[in-house]
PDB file of N, CA and C in Angstrom:
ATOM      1  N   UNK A   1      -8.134  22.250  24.537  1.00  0.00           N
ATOM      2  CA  UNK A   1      -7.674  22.342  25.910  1.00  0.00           C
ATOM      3  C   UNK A   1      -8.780  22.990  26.760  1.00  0.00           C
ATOM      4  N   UNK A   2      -9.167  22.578  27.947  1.00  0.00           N
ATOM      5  CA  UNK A   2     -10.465  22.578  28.803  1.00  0.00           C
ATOM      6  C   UNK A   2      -9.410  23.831  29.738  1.00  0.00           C
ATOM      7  N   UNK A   3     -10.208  25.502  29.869  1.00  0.00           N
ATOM      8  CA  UNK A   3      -9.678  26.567  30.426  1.00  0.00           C
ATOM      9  C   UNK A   3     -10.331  26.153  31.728  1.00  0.00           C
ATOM     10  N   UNK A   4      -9.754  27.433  32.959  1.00  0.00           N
ATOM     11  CA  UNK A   4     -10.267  26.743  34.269  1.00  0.00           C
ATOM     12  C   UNK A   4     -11.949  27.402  34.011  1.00  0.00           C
ATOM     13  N   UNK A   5     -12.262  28.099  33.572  1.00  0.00           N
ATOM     14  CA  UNK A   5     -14.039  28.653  33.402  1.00  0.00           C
ATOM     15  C   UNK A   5     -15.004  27.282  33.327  1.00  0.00           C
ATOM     16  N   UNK A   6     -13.806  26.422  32.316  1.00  0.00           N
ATOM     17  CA  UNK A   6     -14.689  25.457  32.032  1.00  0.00           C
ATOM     18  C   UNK A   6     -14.620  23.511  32.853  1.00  0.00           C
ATOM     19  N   UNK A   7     -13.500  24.241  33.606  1.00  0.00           N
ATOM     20  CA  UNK A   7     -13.547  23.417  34.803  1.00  0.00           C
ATOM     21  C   UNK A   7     -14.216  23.726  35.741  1.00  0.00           C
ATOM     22  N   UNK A   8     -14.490  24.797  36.246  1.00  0.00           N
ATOM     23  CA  UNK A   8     -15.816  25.557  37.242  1.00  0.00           C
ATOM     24  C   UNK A   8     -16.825  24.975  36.795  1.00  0.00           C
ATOM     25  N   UNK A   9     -17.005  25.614  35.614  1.00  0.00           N
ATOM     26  CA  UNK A   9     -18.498  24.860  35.278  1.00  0.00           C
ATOM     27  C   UNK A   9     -18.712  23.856  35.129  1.00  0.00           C
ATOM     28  N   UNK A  10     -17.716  22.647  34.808  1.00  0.00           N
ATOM     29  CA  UNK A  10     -18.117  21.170  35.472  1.00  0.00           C
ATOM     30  C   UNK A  10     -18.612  20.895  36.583  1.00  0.00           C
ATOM     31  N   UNK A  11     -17.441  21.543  37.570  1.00  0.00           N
ATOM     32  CA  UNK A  11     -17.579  21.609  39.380  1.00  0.00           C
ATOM     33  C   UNK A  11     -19.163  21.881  39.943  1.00  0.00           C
ATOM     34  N   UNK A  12     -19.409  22.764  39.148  1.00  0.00           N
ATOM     35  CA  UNK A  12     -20.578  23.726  39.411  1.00  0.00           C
ATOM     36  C   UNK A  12     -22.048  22.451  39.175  1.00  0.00           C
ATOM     37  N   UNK A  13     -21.605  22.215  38.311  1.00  0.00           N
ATOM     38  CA  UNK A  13     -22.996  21.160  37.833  1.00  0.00           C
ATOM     39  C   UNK A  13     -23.006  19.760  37.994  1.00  0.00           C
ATOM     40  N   UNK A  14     -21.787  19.196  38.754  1.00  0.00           N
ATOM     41  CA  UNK A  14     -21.878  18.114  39.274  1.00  0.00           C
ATOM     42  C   UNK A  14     -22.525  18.658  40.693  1.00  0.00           C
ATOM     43  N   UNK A  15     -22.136  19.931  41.323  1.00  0.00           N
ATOM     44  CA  UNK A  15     -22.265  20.120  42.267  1.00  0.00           C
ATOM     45  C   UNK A  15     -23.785  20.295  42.789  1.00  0.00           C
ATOM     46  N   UNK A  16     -24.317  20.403  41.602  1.00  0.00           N
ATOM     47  CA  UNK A  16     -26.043  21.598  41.249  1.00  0.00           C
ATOM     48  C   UNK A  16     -27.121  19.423  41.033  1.00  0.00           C
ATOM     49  N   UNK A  17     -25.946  18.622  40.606  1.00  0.00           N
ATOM     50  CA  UNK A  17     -26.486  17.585  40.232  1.00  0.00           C
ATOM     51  C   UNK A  17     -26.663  16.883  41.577  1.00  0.00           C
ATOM     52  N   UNK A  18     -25.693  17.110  42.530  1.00  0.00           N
ATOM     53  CA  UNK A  18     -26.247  16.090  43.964  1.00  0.00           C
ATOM     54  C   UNK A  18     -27.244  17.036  44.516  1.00  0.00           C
ATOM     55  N   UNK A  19     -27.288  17.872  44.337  1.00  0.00           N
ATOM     56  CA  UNK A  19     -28.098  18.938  45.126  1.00  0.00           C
ATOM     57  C   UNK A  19     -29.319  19.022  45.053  1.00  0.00           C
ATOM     58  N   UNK A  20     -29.547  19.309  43.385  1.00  0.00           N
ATOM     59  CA  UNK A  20     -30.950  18.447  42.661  1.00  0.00           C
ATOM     60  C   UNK A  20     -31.586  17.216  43.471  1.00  0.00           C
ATOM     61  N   UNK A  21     -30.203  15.831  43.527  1.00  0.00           N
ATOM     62  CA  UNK A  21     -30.803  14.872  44.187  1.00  0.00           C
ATOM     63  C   UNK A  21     -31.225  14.436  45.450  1.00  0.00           C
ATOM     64  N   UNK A  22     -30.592  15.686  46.158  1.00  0.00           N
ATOM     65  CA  UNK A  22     -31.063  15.803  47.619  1.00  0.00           C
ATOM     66  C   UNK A  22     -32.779  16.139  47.722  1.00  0.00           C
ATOM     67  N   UNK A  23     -32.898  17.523  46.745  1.00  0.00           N
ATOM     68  CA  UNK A  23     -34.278  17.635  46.747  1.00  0.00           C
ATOM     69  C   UNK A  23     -35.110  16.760  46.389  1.00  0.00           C
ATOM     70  N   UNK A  24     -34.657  15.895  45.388  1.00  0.00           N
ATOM     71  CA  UNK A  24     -35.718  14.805  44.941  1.00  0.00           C
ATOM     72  C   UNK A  24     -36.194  14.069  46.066  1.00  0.00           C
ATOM     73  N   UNK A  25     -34.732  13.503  46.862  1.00  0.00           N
ATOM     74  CA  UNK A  25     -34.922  12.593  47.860  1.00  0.00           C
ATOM     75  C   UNK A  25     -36.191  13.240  48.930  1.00  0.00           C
ATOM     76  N   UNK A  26     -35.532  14.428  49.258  1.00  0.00           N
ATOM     77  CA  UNK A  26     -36.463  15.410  50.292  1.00  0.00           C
ATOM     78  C   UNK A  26     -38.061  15.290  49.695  1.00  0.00           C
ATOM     79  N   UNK A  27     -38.107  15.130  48.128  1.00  0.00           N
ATOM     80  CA  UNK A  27     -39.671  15.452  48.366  1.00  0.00           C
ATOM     81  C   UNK A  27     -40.131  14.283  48.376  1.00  0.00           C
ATOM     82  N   UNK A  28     -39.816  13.050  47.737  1.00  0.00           N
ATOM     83  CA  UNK A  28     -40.511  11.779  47.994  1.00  0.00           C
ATOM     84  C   UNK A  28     -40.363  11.586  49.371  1.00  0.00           C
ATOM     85  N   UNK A  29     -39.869  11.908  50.455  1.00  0.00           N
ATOM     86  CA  UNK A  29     -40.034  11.794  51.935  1.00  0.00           C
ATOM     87  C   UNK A  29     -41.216  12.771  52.342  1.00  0.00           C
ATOM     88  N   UNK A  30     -40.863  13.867  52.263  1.00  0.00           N
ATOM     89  CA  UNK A  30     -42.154  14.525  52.718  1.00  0.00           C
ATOM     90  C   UNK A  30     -43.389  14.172  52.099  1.00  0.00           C
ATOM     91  N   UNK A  31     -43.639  14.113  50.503  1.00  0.00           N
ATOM     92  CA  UNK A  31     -44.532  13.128  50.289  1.00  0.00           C
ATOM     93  C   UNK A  31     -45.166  11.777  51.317  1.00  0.00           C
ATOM     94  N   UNK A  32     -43.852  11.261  51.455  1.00  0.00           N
ATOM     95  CA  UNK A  32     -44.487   9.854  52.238  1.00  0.00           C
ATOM     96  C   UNK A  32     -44.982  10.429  53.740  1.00  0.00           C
ATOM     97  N   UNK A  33     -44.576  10.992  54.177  1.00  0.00           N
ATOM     98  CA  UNK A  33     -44.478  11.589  55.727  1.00  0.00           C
ATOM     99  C   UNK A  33     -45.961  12.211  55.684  1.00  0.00           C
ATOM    100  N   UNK A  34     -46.553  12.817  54.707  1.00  0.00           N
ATOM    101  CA  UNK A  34     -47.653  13.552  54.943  1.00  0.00           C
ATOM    102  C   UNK A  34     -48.566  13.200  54.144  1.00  0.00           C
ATOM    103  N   UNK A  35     -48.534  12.322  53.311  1.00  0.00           N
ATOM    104  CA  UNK A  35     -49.663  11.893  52.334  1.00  0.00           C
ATOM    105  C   UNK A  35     -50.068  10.188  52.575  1.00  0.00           C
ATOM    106  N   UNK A  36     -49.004   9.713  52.085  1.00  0.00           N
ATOM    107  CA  UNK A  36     -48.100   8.258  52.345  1.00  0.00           C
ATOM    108  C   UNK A  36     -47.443   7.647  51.050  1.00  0.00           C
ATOM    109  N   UNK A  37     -48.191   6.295  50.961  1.00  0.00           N
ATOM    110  CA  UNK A  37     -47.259   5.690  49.957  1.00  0.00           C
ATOM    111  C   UNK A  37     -47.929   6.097  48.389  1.00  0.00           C
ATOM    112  N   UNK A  38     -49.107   6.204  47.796  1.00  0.00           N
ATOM    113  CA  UNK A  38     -49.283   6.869  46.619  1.00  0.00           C
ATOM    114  C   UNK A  38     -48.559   8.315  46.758  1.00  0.00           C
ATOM    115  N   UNK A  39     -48.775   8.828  46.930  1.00  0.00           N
ATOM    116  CA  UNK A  39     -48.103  10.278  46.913  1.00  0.00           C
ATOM    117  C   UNK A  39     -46.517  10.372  46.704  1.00  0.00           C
ATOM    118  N   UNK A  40     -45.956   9.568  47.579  1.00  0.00           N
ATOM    119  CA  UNK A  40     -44.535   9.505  47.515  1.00  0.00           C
ATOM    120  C   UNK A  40     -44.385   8.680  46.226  1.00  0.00           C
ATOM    121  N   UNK A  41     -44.505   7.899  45.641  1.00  0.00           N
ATOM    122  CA  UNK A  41     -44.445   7.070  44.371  1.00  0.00           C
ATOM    123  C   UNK A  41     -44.987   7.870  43.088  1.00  0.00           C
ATOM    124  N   UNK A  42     -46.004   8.620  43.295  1.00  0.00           N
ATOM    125  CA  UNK A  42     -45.976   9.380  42.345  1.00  0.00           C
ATOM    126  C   UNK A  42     -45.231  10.996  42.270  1.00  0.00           C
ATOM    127  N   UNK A  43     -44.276  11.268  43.571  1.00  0.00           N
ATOM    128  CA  UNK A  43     -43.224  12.524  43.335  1.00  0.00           C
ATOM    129  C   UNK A  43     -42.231  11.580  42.837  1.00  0.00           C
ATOM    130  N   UNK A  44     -41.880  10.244  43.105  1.00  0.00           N
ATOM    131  CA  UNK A  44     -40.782   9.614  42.565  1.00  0.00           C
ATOM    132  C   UNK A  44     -41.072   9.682  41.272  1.00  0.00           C
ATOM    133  N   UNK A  45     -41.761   9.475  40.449  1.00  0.00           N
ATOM    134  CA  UNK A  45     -42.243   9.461  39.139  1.00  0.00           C
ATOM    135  C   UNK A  45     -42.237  10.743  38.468  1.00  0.00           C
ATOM    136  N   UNK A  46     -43.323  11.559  38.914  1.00  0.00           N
ATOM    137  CA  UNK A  46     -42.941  12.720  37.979  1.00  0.00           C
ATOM    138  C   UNK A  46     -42.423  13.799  38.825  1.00  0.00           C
ATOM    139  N   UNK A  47     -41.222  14.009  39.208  1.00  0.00           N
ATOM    140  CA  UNK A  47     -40.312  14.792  40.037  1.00  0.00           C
ATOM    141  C   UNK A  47     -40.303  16.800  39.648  1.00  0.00           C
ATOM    142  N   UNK A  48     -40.739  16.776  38.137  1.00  0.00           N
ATOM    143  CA  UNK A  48     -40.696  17.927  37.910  1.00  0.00           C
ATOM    144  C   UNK A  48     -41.974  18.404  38.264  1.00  0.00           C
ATOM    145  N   UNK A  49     -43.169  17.923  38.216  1.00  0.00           N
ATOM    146  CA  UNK A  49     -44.487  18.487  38.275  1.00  0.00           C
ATOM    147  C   UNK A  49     -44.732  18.143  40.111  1.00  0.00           C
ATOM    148  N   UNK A  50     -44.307  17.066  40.866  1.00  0.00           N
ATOM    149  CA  UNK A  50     -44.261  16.904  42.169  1.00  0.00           C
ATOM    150  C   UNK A  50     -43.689  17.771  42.770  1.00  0.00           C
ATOM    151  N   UNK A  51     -42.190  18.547  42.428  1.00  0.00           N
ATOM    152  CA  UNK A  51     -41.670  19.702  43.041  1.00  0.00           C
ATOM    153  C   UNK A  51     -42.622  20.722  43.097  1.00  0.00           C
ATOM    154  N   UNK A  52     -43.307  21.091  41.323  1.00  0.00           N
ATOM    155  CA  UNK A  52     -44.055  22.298  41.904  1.00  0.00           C
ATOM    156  C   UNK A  52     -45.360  22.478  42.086  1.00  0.00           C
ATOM    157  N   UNK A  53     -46.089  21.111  42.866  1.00  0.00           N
ATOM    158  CA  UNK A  53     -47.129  20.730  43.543  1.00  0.00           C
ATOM    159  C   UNK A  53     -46.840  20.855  45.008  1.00  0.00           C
ATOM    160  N   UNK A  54     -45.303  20.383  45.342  1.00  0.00           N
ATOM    161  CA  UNK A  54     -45.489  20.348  47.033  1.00  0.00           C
ATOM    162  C   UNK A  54     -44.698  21.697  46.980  1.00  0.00           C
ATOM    163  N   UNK A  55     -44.418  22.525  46.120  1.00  0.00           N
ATOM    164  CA  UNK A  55     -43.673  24.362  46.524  1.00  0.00           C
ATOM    165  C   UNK A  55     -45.068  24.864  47.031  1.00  0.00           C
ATOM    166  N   UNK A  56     -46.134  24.551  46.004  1.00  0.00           N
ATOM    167  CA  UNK A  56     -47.610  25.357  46.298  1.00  0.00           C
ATOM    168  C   UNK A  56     -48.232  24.497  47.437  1.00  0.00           C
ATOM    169  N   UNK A  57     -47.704  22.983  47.619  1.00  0.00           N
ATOM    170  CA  UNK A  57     -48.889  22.486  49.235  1.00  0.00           C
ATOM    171  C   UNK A  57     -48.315  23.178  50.696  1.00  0.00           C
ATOM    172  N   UNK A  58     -46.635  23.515  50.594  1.00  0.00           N
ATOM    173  CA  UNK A  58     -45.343  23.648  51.180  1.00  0.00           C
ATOM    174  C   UNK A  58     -46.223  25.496  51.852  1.00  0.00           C
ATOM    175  N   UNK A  59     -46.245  25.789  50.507  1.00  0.00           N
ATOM    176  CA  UNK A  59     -46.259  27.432  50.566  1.00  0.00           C
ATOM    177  C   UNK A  59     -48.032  27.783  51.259  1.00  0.00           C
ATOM    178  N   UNK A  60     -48.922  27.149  50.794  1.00  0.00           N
ATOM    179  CA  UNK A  60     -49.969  27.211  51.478  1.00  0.00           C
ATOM    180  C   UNK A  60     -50.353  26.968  52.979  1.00  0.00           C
ATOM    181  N   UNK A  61     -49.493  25.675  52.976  1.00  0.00           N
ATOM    182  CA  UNK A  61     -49.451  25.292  54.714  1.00  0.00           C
ATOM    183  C   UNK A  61     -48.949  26.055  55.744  1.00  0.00           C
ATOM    184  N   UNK A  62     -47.607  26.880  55.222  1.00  0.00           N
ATOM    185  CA  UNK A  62     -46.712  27.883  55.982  1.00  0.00           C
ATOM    186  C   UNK A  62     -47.074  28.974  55.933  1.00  0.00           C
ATOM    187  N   UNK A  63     -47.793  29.280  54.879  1.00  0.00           N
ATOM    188  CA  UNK A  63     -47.954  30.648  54.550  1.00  0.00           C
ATOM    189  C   UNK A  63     -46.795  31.674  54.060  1.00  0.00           C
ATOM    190  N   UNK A  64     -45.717  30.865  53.530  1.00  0.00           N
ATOM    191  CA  UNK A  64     -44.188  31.831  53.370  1.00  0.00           C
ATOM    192  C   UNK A  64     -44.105  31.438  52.815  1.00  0.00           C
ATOM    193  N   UNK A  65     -43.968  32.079  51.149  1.00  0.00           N
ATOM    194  CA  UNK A  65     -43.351  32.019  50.496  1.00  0.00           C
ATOM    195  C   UNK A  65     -42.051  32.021  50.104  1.00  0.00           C
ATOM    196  N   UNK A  66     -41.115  31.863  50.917  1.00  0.00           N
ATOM    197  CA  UNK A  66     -39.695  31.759  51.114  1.00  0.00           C
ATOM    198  C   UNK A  66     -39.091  30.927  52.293  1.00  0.00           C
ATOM    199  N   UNK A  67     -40.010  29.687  52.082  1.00  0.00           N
ATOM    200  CA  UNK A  67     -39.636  28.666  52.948  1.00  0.00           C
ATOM    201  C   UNK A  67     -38.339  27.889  52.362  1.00  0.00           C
ATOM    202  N   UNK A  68     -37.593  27.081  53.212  1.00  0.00           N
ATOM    203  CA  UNK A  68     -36.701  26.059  52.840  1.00  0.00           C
ATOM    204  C   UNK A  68     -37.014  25.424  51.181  1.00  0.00           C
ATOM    205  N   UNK A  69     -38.293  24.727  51.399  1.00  0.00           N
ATOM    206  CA  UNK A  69     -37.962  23.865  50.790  1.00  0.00           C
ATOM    207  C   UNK A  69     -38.269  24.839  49.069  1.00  0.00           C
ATOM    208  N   UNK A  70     -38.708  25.553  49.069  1.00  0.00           N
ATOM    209  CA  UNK A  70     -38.840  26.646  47.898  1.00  0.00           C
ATOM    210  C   UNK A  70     -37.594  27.178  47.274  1.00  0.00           C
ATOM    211  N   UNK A  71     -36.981  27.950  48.466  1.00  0.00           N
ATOM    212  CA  UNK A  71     -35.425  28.006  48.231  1.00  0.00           C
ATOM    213  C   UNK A  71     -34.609  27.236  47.619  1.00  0.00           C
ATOM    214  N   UNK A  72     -34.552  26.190  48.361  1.00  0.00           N
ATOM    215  CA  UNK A  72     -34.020  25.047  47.910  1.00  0.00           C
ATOM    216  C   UNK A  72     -34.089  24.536  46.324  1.00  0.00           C
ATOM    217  N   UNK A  73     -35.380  24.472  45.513  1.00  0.00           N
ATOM    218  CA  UNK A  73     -36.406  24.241  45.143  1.00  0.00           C
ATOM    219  C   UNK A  73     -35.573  25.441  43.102  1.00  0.00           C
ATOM    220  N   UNK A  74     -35.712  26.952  43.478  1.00  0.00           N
ATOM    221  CA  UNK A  74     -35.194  27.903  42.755  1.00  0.00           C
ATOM    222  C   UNK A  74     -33.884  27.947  42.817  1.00  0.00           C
ATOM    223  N   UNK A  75     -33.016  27.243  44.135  1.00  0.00           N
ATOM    224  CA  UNK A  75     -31.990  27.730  43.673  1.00  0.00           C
ATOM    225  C   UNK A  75     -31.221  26.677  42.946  1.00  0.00           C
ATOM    226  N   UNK A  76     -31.423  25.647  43.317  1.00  0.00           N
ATOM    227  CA  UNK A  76     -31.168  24.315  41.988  1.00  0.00           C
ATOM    228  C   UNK A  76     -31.476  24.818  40.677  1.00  0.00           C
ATOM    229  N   UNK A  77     -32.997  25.075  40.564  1.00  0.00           N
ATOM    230  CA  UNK A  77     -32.984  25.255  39.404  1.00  0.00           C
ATOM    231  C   UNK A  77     -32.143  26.276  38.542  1.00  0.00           C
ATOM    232  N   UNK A  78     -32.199  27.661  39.316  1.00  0.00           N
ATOM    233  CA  UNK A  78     -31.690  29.123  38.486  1.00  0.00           C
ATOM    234  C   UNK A  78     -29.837  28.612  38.282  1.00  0.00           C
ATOM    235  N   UNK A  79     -29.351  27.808  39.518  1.00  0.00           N
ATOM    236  CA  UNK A  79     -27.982  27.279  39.273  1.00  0.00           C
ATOM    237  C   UNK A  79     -27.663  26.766  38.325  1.00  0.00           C
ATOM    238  N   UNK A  80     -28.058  25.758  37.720  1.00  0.00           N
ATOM    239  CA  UNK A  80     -28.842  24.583  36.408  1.00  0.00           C
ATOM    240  C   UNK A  80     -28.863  25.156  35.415  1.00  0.00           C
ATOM    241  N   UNK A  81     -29.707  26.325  35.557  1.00  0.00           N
ATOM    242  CA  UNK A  81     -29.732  26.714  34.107  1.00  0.00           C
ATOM    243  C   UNK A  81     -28.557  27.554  33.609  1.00  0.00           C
ATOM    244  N   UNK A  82     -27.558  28.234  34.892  1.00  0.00           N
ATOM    245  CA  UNK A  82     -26.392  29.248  34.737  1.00  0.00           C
ATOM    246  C   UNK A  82     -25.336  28.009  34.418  1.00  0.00           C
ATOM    247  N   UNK A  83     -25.521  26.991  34.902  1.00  0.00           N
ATOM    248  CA  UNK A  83     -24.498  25.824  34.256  1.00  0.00           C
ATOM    249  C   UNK A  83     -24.572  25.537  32.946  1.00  0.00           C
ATOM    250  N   UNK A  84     -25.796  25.653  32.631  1.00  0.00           N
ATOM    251  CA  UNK A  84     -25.977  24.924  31.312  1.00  0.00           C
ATOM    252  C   UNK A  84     -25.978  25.876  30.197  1.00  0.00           C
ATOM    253  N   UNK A  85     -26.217  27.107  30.617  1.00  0.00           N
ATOM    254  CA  UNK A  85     -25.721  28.433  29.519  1.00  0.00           C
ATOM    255  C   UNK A  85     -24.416  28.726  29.782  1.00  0.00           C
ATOM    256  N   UNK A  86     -23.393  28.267  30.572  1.00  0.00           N
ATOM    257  CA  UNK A  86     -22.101  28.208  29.997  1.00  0.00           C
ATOM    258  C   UNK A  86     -21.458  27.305  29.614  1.00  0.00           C
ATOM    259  N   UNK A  87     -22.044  25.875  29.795  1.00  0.00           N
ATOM    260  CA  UNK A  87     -21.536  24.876  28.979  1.00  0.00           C
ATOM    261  C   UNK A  87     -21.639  25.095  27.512  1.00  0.00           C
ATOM    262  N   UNK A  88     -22.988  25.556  27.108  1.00  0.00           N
ATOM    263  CA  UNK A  88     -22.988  26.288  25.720  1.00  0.00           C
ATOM    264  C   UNK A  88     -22.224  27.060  25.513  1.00  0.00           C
ATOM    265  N   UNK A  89     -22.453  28.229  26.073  1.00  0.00           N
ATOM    266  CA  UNK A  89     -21.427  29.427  25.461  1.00  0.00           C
ATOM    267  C   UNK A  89     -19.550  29.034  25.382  1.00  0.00           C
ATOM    268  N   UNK A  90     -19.358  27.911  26.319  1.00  0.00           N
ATOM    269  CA  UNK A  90     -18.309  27.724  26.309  1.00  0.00           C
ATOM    270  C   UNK A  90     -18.119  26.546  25.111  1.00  0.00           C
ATOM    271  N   UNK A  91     -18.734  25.804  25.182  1.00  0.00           N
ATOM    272  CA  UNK A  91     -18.834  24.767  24.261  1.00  0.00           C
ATOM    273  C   UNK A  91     -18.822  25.370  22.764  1.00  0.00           C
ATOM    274  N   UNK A  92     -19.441  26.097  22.662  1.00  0.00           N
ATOM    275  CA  UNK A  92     -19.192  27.024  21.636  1.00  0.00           C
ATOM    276  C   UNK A  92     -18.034  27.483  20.961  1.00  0.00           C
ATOM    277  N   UNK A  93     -17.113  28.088  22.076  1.00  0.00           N
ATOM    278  CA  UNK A  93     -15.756  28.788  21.866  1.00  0.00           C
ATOM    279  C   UNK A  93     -14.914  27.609  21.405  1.00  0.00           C
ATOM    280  N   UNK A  94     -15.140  26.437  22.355  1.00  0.00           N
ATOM    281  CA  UNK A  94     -14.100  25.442  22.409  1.00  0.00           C
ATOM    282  C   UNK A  94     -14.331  24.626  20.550  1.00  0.00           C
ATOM    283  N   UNK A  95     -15.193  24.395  20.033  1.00  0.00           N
ATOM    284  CA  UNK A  95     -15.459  24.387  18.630  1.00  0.00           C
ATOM    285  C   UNK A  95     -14.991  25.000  17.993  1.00  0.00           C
ATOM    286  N   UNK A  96     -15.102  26.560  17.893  1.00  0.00           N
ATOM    287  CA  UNK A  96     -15.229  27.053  17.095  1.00  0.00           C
ATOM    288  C   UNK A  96     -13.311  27.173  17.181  1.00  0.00           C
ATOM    289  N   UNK A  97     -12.928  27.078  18.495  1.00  0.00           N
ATOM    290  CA  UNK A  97     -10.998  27.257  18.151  1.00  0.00           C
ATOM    291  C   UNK A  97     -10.559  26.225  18.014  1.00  0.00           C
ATOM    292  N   UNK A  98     -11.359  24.699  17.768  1.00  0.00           N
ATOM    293  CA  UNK A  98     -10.411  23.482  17.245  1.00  0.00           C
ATOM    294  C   UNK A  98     -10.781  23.367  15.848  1.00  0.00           C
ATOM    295  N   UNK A  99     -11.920  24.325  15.264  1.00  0.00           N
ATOM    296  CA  UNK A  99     -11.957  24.640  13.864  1.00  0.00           C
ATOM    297  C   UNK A  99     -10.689  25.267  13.144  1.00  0.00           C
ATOM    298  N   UNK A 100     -10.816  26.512  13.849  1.00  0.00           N
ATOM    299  CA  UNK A 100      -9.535  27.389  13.539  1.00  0.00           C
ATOM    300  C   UNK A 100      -8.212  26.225  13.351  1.00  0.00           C
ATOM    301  N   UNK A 101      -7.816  25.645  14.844  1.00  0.00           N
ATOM    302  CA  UNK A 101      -6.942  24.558  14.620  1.00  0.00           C
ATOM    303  C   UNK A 101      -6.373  23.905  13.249  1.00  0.00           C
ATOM    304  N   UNK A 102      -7.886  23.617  12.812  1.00  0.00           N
ATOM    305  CA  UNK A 102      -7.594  22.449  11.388  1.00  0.00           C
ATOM    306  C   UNK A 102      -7.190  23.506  10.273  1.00  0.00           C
ATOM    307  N   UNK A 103      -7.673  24.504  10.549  1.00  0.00           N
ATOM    308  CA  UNK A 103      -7.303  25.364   8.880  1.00  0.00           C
ATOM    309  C   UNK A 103      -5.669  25.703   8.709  1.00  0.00           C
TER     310      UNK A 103
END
């Protein structure tokens, strides 16, 4: 039986999953907008190493390190990973009491 913790944390990471895809979208645009069409085709491609190429072109140009798109950028990620260490830890519990179950 799925507790509500572990209905949050579905919520949470579907939620962390459009959010992710907003940024993707955001950087192959700014890519295209300021480089053009190689640039944008290759953040479409490798999305993890393109994010933290345009955090450092982003952060150099502004000079702030706590611009939008940076923000944006950490808080997907640090969300992501708090989703995915309780899908474990929960995933865990939920095993280990449909074990119990069978005995």
């Amino acid at each position: 039986m799925i507790n509500t913790l572990q209905y949050i944390t579905r919520i949470l990471l579907l939620l962390v999953n459009f959010a992710g895809l907003a940024v993707y979208f955001y950087t192959i645009y700014y890519a295209f907008s300021n480089v053009g069409l190689f640039a944008a085709f290759f953040s479409a491609g490798l999305p993890g190493i393109s994010s933290v190429y345009w955090m450092y072109s982003i952060t150099m140009e502004t000079g702030d390190l706590t611009n939008n798109y940076n923000l944006a950028c950490v808080t997907v990620g640090i969300t992501y990973a708090l989703a995915l260490l309780l899908m474990i830890i929960l995933g865990g519990k939920e095993q280990a009491a449909g074990e119990e179950d069978e005995k």
